[in-house]
Protein backbone atom coordinates (compact mmCIF):
# COMPACT_ATOMS: atom_id res chain seq x y z
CA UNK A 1 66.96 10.72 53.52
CA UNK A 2 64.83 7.96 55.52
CA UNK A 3 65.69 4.60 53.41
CA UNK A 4 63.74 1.04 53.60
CA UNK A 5 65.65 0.42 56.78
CA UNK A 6 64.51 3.85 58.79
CA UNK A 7 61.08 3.91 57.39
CA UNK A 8 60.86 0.08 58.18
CA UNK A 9 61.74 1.51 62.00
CA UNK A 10 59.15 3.80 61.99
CA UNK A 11 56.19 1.76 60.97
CA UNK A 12 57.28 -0.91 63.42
CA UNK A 13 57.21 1.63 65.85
CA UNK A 14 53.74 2.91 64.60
CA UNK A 15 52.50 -0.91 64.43
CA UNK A 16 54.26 -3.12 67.06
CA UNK A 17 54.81 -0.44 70.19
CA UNK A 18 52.44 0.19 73.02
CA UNK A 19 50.11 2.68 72.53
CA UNK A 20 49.77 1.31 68.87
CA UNK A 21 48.75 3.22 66.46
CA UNK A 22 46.36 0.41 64.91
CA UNK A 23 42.99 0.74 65.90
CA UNK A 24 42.93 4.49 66.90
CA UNK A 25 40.27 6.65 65.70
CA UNK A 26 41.02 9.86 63.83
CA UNK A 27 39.66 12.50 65.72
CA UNK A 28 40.47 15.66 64.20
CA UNK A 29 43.35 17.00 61.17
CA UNK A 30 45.35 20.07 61.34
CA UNK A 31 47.13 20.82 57.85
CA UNK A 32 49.73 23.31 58.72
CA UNK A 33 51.39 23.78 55.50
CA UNK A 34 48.75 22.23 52.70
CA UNK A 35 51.66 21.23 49.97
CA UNK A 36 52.25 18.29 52.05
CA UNK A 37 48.39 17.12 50.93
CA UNK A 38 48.36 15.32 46.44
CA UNK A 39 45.84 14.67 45.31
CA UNK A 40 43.09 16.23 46.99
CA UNK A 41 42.78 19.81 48.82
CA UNK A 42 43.68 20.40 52.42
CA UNK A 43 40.04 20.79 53.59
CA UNK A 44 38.63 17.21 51.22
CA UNK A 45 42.38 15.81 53.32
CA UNK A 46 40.92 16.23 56.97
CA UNK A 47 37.17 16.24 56.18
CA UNK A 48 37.45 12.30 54.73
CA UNK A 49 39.83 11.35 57.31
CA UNK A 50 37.82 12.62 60.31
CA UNK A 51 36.35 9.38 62.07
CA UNK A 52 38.34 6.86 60.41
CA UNK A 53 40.16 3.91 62.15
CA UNK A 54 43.19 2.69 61.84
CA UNK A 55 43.19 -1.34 60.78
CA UNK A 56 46.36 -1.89 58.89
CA UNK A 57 50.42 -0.62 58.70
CA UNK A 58 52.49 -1.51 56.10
CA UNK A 59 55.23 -0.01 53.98
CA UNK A 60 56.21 -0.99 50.20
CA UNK A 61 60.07 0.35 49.97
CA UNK A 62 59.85 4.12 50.99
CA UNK A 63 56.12 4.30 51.78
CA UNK A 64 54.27 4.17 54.64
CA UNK A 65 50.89 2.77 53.89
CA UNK A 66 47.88 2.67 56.31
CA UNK A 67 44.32 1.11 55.86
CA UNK A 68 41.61 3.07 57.27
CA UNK A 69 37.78 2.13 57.77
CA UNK A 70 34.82 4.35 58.41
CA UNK A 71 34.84 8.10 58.66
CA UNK A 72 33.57 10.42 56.15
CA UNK A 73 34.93 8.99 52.57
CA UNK A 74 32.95 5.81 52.04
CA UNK A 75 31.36 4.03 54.83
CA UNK A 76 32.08 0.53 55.48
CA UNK A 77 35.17 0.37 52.10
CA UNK A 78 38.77 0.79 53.26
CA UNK A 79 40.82 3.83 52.13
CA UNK A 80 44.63 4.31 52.28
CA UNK A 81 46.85 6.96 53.94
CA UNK A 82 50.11 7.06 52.13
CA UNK A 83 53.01 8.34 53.49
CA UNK A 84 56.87 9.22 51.60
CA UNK A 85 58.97 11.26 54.49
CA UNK A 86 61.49 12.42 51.50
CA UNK A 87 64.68 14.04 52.56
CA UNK A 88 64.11 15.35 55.68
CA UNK A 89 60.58 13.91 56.56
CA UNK A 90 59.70 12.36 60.33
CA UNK A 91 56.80 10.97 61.43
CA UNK A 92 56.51 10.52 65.30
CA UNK A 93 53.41 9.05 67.12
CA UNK A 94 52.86 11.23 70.54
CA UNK A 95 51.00 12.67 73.49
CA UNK A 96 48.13 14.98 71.66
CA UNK A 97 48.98 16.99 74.30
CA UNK A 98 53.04 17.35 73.01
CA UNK A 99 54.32 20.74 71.92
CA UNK A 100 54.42 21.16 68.05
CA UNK A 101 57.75 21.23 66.46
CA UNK A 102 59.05 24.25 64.40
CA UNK A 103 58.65 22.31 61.05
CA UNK A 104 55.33 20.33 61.65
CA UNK A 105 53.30 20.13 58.48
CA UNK A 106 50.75 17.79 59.52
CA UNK A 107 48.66 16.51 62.89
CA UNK A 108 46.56 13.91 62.65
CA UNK A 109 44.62 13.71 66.56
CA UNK A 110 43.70 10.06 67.34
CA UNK A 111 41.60 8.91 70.46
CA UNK A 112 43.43 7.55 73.45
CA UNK A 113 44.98 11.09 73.70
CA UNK A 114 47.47 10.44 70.87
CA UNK A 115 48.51 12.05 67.84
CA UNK A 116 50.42 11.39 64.51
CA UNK A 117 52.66 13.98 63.79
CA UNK A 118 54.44 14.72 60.68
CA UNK A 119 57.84 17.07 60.76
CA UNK A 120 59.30 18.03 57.73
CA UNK A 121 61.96 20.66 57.60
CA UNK A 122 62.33 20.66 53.70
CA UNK A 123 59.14 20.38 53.10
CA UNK A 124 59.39 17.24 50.54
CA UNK A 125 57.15 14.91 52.29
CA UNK A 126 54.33 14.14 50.80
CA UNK A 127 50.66 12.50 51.71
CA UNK A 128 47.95 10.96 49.84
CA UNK A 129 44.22 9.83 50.61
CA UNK A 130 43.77 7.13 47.63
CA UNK A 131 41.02 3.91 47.46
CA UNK A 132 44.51 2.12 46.73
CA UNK A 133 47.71 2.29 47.32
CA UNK A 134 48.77 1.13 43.81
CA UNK A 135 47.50 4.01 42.81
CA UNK A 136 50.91 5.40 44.41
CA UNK A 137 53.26 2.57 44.02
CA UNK A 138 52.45 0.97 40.79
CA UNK A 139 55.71 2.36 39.23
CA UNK A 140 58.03 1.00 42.01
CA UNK A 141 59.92 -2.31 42.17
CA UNK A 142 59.36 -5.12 44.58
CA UNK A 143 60.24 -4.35 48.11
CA UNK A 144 64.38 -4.52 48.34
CA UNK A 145 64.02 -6.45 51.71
CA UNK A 146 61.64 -9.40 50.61
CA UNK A 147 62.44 -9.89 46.77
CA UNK A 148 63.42 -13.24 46.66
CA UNK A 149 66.37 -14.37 44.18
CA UNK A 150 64.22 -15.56 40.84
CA UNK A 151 62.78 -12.00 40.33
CA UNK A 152 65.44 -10.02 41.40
CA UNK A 153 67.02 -11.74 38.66
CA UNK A 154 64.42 -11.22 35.92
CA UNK A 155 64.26 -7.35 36.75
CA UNK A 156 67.66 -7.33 36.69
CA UNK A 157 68.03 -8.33 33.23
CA UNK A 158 65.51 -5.89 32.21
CA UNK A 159 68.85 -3.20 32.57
CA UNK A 160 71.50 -2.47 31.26
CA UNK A 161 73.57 0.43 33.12
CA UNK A 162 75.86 0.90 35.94
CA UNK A 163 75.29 -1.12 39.54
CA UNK A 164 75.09 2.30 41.34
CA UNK A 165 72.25 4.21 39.04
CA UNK A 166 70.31 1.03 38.96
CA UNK A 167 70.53 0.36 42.59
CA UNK A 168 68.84 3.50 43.19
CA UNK A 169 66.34 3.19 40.84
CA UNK A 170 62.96 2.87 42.63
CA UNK A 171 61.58 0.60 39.14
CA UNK A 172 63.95 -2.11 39.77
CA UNK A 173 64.00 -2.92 43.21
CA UNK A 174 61.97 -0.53 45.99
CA UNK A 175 63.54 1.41 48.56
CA UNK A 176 67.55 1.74 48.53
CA UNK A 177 68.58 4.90 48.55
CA UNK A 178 72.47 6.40 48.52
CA UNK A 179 73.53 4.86 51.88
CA UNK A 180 72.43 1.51 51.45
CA UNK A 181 73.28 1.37 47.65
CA UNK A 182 76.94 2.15 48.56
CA UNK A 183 77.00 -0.24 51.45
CA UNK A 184 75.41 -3.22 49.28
CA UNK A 185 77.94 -2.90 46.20
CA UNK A 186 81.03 -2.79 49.72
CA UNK A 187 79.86 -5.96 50.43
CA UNK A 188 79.30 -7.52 47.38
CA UNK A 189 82.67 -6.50 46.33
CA UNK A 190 81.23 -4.68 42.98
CA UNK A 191 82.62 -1.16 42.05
CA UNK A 192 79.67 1.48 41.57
CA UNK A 193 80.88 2.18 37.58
CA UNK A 194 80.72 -1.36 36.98
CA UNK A 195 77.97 -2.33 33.86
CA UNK A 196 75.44 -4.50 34.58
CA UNK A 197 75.57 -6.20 31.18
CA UNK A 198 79.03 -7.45 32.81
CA UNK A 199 77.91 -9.36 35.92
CA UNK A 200 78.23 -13.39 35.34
CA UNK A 201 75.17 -15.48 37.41
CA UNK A 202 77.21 -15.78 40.37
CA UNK A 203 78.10 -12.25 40.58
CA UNK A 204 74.30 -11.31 40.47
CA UNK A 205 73.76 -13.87 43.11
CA UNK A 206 76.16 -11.89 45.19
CA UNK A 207 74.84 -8.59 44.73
CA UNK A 208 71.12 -10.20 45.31
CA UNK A 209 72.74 -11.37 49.23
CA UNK A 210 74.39 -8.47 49.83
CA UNK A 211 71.31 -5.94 48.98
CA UNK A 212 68.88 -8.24 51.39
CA UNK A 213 71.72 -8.92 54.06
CA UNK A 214 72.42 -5.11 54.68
CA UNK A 215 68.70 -4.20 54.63
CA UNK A 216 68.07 -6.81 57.27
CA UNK A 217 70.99 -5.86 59.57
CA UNK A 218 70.05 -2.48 59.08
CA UNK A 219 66.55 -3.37 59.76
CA UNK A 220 67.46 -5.33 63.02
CA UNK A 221 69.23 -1.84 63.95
CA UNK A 222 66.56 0.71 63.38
CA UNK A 223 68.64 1.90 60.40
CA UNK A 224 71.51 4.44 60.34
CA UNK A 225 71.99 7.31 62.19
CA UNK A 226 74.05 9.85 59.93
CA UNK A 227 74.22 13.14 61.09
CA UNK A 228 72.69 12.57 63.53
CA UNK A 229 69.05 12.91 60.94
CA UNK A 230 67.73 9.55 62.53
CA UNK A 231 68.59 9.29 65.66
CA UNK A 232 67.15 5.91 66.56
CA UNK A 233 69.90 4.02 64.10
CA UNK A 234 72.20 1.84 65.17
CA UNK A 235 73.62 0.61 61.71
CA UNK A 236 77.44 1.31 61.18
CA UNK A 237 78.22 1.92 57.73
CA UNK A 238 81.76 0.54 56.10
CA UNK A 239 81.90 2.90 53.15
CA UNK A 240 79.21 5.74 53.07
CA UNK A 241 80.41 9.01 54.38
CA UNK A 242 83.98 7.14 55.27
CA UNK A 243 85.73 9.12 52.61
CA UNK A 244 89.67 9.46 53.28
CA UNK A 245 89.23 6.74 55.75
CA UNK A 246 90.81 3.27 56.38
CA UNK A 247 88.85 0.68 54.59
CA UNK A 248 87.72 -1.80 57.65
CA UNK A 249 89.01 -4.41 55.30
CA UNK A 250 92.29 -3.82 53.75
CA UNK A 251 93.12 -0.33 55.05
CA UNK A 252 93.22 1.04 51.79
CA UNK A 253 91.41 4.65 51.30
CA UNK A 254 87.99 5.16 50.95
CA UNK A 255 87.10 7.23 47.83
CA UNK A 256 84.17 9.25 47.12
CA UNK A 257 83.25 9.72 43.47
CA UNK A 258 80.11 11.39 42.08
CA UNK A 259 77.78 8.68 39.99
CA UNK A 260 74.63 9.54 38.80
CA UNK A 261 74.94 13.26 40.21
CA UNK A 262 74.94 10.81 43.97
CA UNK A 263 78.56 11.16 46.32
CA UNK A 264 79.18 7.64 45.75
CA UNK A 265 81.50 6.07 48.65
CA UNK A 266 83.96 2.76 47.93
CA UNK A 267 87.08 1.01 48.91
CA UNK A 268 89.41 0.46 45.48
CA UNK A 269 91.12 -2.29 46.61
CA UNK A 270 87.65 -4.45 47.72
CA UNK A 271 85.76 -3.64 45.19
CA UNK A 272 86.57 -4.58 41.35
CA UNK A 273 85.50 -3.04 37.93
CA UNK A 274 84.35 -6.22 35.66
């Protein structure tokens, strides 16, 4: 699954690459499998998008969010396109002229001879047309990469569970996902089972670091490549997927567990119980 890192990739691809896609009129909309649409039909989807620009990229964890102006939902008041990729989801600006993939669910045709183009082989992704992208995100976190110490620390004592289920919950901090939760308790030197309840101040402070430090090195990367799913990623994990392996460490064995119904990935030796 795309994580803060790869979707971070994407939109700086989408945002800071020549062609951008920022400022690019929507020309036409071609639903090809009309789950991927919430919240509104297929047909409302690519009438209120038609003619709309481009003016903004962002992302808030997971989600991709773009401002549009103009076309046919309300003149002259910017609308949002909100993106989530899910498990398998890719989203790829190209030639309008490229040759469709087998599992493209969505093409949005901009001017300049380009087109957005949304793959999904599971069919998980998901797009919405809202006057607000709260309207999507109000239940998630702050943004994992940006949330500074202070209120990373006053979420966190909102919980009271184990580091690896509340890692991965989108409420408390946005946009970790399996790999990166595994990699940021490696490096914090905090076994996944551990309670929260147990961590002293400086311990918190640690795991606070370690979350932002991965997510920017990852970031700097273009995110992980694992299985080969996102190719672009350059990030080399210590602990996910390393199971049986030499800790890079202290040699010891990697062990996977299962936490949370999530393959959980972590060296024994490294990484205490409190």
């Amino acid at each position: 699954m795309p994580e803060l890192p790869e979707v971070e990739s994407i939109l700086r691809t989408m945002r800071d690459a020549r062609p951008s896609l920022l400022g690019r009129k929507i020309e036409l909309v071609h639903v090809a499998w009309e789950g991927i649409v919430s919240g509104c039909s297929a047909d409302v989807f690519q009438q209120q998008l038609q003619g709309a620009v481009v003016v903004t990229a962002g992302r808030h964890g997971k989600y991709l969010i773009f401002g549009l102006e103009g076309g046919e939902r309300l003149q002259g008041k910017r609308f949002y396109l909100v993106i989530h990729l899910r498990m398998t989801g890719k989203l790829s600006l190209v030639q309008a002229s490229a040759v469709l993939e087998r599992h493209t669910r969505l093409v949005v045709e901009l001017d300049k001879n380009l087109a957005l183009q949304f793959d999904d082989p599971r069919k998980f992704g998901r797009v919405w047309l809202v006057d607000d992208p709260k309207e999507i995100t109000i239940r998630l976190g702050p943004d994992a990469l940006t949330v500074g110490f202070a209120e990373f620390t006053t979420r966190y004592a909102m919980y009271r569970r184990q580091l690896k289920p509340l890692l991965l919950d989108q409420a408390f901090v946005s946009g970790i996902g399996n790999i990166y939760a595994d990699e940021s308790l490696y490096r914090a030197g905090l076994h996944p089972l551990t309670n929260s309840a147990d961590l002293s101040a400086s311990y918190i402070r640690r795991l606070h670091a370690a979350v932002v430090s991965i997510l920017r090195e990852a970031v700097d990367v273009n995110g992980a490549n694992i299985d080969g799913v996102f190719k672009a990623g350059g990030f080399r994990v210590s602990v996910y997927d390393r199971e049986g392996l030499p800790c890079y460490s202290c040699g010891n064995t990697i062990v996977k567990i299962r936490v949370a119904q999530r393959g959980t990935h972590f060296c024994p030796c490294c990484q205490v119980k409190l």
